[in-house]
C-alpha atoms as a PDB file:
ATOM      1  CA  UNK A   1      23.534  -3.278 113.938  1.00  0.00           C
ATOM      2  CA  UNK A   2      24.899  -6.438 111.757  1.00  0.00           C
ATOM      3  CA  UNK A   3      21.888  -8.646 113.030  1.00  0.00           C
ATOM      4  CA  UNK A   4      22.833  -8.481 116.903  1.00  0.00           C
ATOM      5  CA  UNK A   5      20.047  -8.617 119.374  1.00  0.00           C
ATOM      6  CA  UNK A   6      19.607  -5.820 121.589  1.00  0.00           C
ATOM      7  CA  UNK A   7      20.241  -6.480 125.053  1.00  0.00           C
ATOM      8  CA  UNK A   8      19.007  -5.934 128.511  1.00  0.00           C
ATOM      9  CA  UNK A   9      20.282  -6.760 131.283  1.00  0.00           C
ATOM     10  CA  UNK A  10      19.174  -6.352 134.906  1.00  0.00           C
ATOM     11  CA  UNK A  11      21.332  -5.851 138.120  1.00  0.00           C
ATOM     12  CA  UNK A  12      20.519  -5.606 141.889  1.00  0.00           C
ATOM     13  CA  UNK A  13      21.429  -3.042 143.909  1.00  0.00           C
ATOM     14  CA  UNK A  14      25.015  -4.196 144.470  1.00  0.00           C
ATOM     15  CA  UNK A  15      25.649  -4.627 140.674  1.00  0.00           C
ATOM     16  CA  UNK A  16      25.228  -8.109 140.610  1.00  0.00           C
ATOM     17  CA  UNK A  17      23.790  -9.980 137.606  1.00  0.00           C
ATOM     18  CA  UNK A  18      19.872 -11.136 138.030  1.00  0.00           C
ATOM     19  CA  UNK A  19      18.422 -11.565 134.208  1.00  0.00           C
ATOM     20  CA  UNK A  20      18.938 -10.779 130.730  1.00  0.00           C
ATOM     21  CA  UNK A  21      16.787 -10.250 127.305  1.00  0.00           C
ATOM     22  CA  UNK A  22      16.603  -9.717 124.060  1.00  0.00           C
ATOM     23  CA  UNK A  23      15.182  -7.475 121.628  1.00  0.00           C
ATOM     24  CA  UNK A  24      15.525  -9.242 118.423  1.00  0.00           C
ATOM     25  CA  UNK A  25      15.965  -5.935 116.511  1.00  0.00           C
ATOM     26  CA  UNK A  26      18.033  -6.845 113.548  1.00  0.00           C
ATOM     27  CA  UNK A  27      20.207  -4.002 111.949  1.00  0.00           C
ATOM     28  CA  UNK A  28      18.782  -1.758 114.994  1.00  0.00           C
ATOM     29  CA  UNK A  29      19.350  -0.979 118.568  1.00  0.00           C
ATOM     30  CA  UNK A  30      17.927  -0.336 122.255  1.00  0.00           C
ATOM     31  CA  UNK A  31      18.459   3.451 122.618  1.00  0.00           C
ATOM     32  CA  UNK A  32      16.940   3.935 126.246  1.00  0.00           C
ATOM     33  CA  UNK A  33      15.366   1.779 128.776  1.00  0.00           C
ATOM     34  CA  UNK A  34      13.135   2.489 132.039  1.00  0.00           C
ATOM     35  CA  UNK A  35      12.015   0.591 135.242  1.00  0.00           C
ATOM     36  CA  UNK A  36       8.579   0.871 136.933  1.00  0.00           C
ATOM     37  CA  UNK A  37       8.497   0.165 141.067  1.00  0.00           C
ATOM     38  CA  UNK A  38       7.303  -3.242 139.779  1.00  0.00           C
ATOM     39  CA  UNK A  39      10.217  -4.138 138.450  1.00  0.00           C
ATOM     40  CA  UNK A  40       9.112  -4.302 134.879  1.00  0.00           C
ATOM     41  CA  UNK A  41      11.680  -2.919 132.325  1.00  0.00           C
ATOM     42  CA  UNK A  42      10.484  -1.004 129.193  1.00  0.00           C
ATOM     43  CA  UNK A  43      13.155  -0.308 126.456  1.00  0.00           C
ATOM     44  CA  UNK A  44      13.003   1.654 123.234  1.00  0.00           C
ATOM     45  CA  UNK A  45      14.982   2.284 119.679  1.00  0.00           C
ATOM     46  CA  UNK A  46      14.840   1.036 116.335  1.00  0.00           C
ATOM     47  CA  UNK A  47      15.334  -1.525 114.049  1.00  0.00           C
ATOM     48  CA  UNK A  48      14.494  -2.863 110.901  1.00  0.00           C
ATOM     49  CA  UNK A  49      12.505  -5.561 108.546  1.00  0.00           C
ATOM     50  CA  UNK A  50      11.435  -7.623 112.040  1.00  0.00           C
ATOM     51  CA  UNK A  51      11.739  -7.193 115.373  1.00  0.00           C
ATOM     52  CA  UNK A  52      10.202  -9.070 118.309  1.00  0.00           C
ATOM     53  CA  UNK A  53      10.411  -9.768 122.120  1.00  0.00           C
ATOM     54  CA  UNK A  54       8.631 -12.909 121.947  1.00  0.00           C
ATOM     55  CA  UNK A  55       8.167 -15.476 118.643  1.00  0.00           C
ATOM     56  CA  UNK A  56       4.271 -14.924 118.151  1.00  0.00           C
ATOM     57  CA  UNK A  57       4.441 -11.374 118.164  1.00  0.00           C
ATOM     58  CA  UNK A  58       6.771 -10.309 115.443  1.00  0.00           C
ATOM     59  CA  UNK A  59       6.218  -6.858 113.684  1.00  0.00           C
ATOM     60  CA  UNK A  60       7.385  -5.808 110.564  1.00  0.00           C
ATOM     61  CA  UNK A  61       8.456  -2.332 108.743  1.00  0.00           C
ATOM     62  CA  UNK A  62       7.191  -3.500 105.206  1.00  0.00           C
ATOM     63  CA  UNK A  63       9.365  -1.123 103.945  1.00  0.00           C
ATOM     64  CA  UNK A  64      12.244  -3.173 103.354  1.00  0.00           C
ATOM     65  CA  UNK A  65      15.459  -3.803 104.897  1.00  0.00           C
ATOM     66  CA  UNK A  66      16.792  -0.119 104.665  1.00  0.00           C
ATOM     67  CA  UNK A  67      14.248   1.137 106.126  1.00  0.00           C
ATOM     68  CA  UNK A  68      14.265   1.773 110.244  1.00  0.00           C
ATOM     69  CA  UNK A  69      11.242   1.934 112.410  1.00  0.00           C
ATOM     70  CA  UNK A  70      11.150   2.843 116.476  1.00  0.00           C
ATOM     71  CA  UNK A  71       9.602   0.608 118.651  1.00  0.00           C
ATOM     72  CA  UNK A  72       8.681   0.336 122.599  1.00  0.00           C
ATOM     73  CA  UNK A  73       9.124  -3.232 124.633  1.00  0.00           C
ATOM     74  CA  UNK A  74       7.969  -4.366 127.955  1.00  0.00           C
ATOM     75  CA  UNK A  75       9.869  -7.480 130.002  1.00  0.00           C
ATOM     76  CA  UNK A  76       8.658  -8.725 133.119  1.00  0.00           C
ATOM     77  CA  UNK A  77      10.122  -7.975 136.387  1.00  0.00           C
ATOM     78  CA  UNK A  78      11.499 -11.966 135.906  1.00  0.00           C
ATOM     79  CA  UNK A  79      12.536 -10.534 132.276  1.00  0.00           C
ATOM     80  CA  UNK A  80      10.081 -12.517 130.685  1.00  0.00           C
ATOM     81  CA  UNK A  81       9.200 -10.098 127.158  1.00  0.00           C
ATOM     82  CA  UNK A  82       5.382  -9.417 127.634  1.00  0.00           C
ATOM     83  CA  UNK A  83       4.692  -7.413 124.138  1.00  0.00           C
ATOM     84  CA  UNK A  84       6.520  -5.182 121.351  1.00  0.00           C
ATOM     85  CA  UNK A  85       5.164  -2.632 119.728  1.00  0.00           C
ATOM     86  CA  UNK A  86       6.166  -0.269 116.831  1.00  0.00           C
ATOM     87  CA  UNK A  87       5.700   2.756 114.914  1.00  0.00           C
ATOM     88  CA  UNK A  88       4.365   1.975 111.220  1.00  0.00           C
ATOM     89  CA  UNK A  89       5.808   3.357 108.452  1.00  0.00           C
ATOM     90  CA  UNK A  90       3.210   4.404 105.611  1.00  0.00           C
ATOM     91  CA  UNK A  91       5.277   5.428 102.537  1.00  0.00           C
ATOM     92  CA  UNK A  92       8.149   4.477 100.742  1.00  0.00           C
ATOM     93  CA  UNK A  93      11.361   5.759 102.600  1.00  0.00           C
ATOM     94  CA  UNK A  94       9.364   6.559 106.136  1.00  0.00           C
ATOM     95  CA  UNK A  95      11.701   6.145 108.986  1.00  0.00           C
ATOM     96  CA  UNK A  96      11.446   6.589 113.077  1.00  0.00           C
ATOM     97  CA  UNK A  97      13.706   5.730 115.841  1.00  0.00           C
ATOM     98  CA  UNK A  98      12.597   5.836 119.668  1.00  0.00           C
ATOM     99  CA  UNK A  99      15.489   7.762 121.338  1.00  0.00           C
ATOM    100  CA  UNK A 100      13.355   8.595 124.965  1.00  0.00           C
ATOM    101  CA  UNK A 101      11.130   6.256 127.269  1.00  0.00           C
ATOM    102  CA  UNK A 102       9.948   6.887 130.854  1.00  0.00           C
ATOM    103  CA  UNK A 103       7.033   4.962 132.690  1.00  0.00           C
ATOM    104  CA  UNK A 104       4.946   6.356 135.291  1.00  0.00           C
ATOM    105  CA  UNK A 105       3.973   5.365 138.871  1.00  0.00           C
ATOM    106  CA  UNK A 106       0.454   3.883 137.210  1.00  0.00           C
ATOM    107  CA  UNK A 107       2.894   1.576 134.490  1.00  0.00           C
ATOM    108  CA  UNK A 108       1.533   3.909 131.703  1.00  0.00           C
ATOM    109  CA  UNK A 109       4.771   4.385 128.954  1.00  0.00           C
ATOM    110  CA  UNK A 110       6.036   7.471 127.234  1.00  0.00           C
ATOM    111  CA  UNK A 111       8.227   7.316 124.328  1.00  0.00           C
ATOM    112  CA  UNK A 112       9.388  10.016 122.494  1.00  0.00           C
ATOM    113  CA  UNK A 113      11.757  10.225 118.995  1.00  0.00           C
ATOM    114  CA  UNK A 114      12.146  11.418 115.668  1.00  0.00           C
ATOM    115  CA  UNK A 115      10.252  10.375 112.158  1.00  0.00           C
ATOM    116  CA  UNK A 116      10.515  11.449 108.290  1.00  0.00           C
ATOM    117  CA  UNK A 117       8.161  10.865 105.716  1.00  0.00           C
ATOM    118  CA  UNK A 118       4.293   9.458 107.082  1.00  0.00           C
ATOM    119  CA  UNK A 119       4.420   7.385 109.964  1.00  0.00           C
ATOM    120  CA  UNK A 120       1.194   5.983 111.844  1.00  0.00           C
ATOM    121  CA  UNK A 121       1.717   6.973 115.867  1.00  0.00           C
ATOM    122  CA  UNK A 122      -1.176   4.568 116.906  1.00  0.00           C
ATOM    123  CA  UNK A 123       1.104   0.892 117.947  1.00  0.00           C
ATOM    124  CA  UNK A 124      -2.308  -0.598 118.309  1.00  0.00           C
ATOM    125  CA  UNK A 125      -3.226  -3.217 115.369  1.00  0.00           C
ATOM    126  CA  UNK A 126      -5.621  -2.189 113.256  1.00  0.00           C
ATOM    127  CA  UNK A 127      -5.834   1.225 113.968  1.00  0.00           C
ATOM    128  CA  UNK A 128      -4.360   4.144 112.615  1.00  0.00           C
ATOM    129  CA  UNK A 129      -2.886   7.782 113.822  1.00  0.00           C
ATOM    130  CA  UNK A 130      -1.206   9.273 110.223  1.00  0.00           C
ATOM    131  CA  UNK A 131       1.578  11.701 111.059  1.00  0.00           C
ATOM    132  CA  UNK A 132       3.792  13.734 108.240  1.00  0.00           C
ATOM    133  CA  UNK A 133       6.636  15.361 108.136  1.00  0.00           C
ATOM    134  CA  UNK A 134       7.013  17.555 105.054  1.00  0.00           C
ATOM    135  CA  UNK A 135       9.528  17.915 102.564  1.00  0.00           C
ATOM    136  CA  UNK A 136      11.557  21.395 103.056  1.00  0.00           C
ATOM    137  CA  UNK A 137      10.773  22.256  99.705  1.00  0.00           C
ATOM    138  CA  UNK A 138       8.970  20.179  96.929  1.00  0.00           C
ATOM    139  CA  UNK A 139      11.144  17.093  96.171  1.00  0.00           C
ATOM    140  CA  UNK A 140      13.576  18.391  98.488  1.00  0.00           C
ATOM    141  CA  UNK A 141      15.154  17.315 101.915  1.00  0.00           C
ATOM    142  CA  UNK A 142      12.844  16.255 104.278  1.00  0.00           C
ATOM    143  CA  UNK A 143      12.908  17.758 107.916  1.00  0.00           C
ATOM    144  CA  UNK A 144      12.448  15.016 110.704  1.00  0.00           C
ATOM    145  CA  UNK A 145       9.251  15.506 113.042  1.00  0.00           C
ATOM    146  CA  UNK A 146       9.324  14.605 116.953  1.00  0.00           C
ATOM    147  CA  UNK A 147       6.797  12.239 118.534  1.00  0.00           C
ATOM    148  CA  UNK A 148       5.785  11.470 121.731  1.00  0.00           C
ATOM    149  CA  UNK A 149       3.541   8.865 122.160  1.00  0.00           C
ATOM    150  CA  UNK A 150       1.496   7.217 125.570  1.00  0.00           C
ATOM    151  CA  UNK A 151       0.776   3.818 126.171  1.00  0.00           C
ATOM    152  CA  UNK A 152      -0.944   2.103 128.933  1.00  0.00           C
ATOM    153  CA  UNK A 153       0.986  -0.962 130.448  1.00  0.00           C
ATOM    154  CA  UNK A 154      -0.503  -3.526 128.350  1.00  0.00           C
ATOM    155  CA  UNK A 155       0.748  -1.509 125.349  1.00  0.00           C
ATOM    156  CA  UNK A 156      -2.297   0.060 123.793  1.00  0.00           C
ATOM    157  CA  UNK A 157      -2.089   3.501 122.679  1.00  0.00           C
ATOM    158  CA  UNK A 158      -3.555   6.021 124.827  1.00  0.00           C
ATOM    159  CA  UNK A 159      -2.360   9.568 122.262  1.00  0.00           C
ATOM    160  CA  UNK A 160      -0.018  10.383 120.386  1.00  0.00           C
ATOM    161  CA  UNK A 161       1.665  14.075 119.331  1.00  0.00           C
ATOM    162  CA  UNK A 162       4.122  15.006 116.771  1.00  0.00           C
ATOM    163  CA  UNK A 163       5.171  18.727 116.058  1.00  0.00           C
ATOM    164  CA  UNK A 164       8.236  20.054 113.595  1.00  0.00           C
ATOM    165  CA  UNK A 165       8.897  23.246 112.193  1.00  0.00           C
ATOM    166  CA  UNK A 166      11.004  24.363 108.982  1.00  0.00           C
ATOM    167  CA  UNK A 167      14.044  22.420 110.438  1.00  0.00           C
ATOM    168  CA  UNK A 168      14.349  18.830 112.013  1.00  0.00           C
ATOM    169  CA  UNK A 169      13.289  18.359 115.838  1.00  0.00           C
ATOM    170  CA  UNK A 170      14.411  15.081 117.447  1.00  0.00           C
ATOM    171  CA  UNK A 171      12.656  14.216 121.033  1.00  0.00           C
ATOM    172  CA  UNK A 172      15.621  12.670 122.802  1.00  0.00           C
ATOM    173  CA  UNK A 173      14.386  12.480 126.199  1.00  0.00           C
ATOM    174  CA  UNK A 174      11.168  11.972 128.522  1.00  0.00           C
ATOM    175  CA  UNK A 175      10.417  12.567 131.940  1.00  0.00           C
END
């Protein structure tokens, strides 16, 4: 939080320092990274207003600075960011935070996490996936819904899920 970057950093086998990155993820975090056999590194969490990996591809919540939206990042094996992508938020008060990521043998992502209120679950521009979680009673609390969301290694959607029941769910972890 408090306008820190989130940080990555990247050790050899021995523990010894090799790289470092950013995710400029103002008033947010990095809740979970992962690491393909290539030696890419994926990371996921939240943040809010902007958040980027590299300057020309800054997305935004819309929603305000009090608002926090999940997103997924992938750096380079030389930790070089190569795209960021987030979940949108659709309505006044909509939140998400990535808690989960894992990334398969084929560099294909999986994040998973928790969202209130309408989010869209497709990170591609331009293109929408509307997901809602409901209110627990009219005007009342609203329950958070789990996602889980694929994207191929260049970051385009491939599906995306979310489920919830008459309480909050909260996808924490993918494997």
């Amino acid at each position: 939080g408090n306008n820190q970057p989130g940080l990555v950093v990247k050790l050899d086998s021995d523990g010894n320092y090799v790289w470092h990155a950013t995710v400029d993820t103002p008033n947010g975090t990095i809740e979970s990274c992962a690491v393909h056999t290539d030696g890419s590194v994926y990371a996921t969490g939240y943040f809010r207003t902007t958040g980027s990996v590299v300057a020309s591809d800054v997305h935004h919540t819309g929603m305000g600075s009090n608002e926090d939206n999940a997103f997924v990042a992938k750096f380079s094996a030389a930790g070089t960011g190569e795209w960021f992508r987030s979940v949108g938020a659709k309505t006044a008060a909509a939140t998400s935070y990535g808690w989960g990521i894992d990334v398969d043998s084929a560099g294909n992502v999986y994040i998973t996490g928790n969202f209130l209120r309408r989010v869209d679950l497709n990170l591609d521009d331009g293109v929408e996936d509307l997901h809602e979680a409901t209110a627990s009673v009219p005007g009342g609390k609203y329950w958070a819904n789990t996602f889980f969301i694929k994207l191929d290694s260049a970051g385009n959607t491939q599906w995306s899920h979310s489920w919830g029941g008459p309480d909050s769910t909260i996808g924490t972890a993918v494997v």
